[in-house]
Protein backbone atom coordinates (compact mmCIF):
# COMPACT_ATOMS: atom_id res chain seq x y z
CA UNK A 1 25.06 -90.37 -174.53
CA UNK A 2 24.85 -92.50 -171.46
CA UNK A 3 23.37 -96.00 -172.26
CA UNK A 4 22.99 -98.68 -169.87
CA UNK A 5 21.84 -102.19 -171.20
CA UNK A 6 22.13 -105.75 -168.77
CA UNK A 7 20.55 -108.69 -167.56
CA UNK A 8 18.94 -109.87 -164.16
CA UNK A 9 18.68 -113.06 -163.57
CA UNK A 10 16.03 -114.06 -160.66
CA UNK A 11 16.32 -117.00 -157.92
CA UNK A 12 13.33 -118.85 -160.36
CA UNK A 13 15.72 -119.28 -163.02
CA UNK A 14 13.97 -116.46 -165.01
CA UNK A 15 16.18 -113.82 -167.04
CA UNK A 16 14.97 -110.50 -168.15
CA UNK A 17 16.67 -107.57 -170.15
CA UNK A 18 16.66 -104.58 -169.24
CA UNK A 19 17.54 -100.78 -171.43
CA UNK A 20 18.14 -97.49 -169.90
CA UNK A 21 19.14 -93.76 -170.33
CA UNK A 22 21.18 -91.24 -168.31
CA UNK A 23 17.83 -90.36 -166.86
CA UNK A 24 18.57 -93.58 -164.09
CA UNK A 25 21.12 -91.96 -163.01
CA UNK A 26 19.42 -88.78 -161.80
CA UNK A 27 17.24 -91.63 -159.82
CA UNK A 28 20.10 -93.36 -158.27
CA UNK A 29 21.70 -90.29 -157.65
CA UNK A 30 18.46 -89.13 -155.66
CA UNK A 31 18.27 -92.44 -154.14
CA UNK A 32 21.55 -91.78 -152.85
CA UNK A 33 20.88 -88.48 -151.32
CA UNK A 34 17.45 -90.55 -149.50
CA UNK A 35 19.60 -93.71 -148.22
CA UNK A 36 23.07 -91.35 -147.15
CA UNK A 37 25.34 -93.05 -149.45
CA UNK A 38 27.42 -90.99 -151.95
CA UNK A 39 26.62 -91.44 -155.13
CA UNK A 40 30.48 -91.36 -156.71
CA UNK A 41 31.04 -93.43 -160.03
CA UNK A 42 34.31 -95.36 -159.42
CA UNK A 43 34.44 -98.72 -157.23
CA UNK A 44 32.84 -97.61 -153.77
CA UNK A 45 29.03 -98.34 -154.95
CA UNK A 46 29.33 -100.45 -158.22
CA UNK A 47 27.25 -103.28 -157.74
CA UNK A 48 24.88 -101.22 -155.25
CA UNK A 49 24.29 -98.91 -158.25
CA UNK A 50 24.17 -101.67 -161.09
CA UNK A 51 21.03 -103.27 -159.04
CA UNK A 52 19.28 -99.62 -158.73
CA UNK A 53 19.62 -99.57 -162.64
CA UNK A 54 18.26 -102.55 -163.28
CA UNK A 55 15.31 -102.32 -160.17
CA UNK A 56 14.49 -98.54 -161.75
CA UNK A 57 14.75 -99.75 -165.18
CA UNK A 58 11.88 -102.52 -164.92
CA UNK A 59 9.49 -100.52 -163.27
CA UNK A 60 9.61 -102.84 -160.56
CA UNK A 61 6.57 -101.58 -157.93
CA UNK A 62 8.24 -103.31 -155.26
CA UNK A 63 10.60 -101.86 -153.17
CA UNK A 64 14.34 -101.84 -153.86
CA UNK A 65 15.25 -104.23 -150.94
CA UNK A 66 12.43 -106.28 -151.25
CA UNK A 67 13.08 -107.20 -155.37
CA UNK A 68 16.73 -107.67 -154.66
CA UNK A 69 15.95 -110.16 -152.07
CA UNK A 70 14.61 -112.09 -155.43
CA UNK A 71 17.79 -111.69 -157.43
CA UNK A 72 20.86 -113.88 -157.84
CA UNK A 73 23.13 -111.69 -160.32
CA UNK A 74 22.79 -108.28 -162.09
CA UNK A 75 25.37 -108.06 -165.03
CA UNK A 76 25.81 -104.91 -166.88
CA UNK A 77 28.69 -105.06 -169.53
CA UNK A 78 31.08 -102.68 -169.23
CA UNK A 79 31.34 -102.21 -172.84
CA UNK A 80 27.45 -101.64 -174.09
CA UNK A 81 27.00 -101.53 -177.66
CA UNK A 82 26.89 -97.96 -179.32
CA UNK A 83 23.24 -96.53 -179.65
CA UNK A 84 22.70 -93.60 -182.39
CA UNK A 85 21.56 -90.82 -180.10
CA UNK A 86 19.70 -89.58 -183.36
CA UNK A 87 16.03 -90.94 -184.72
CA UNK A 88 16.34 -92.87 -188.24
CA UNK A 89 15.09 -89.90 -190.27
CA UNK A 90 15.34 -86.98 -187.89
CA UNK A 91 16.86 -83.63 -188.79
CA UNK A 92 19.47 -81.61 -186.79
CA UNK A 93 17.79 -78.72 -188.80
């Protein structure tokens, strides 16, 4: 199960978590397809595709260029803590 869990910290000193699924990356791989750019996961894109997460994440109404023009740093561990893909109480039944 793809996870993604980070930070974003804004120009007003502000810092705000973010949380999401492998959902985001059917959005940033759509984004992709909209802006030209190819949406591979190794180096090429990284930090362009750590700030779509995070933008897409929060919701944010503004446009993508217009909220990163607010941010100073995006960090996204590379190492997010496990998440049990399974509800407390669920059956597989």
């Amino acid at each position: 199960m793809i996870r993604f869990r980070g930070t974003v910290e804004y120009e007003n000193g502000e810092t705000v978590a973010f949380a999401a699924g492998s959902k985001i990356l059917v959005a940033w791989e759509a984004y992709c397809r909209r802006h030209s750019i190819a949406p591979v996961y190794d180096e090429s894109n990284v930090q362009t595709m750590q700030h779509f997460i995070a933008w897409a994440a929060l919701g944010i109404e503004a446009g993508f260029e217009t909220w990163l023009a607010s941010v100073v740093d995006v960090d996204i561990p590379e190492e997010s803590p496990a998440v049990d893909p399974f509800l407390e109480g669920a059956s597989l039944e």
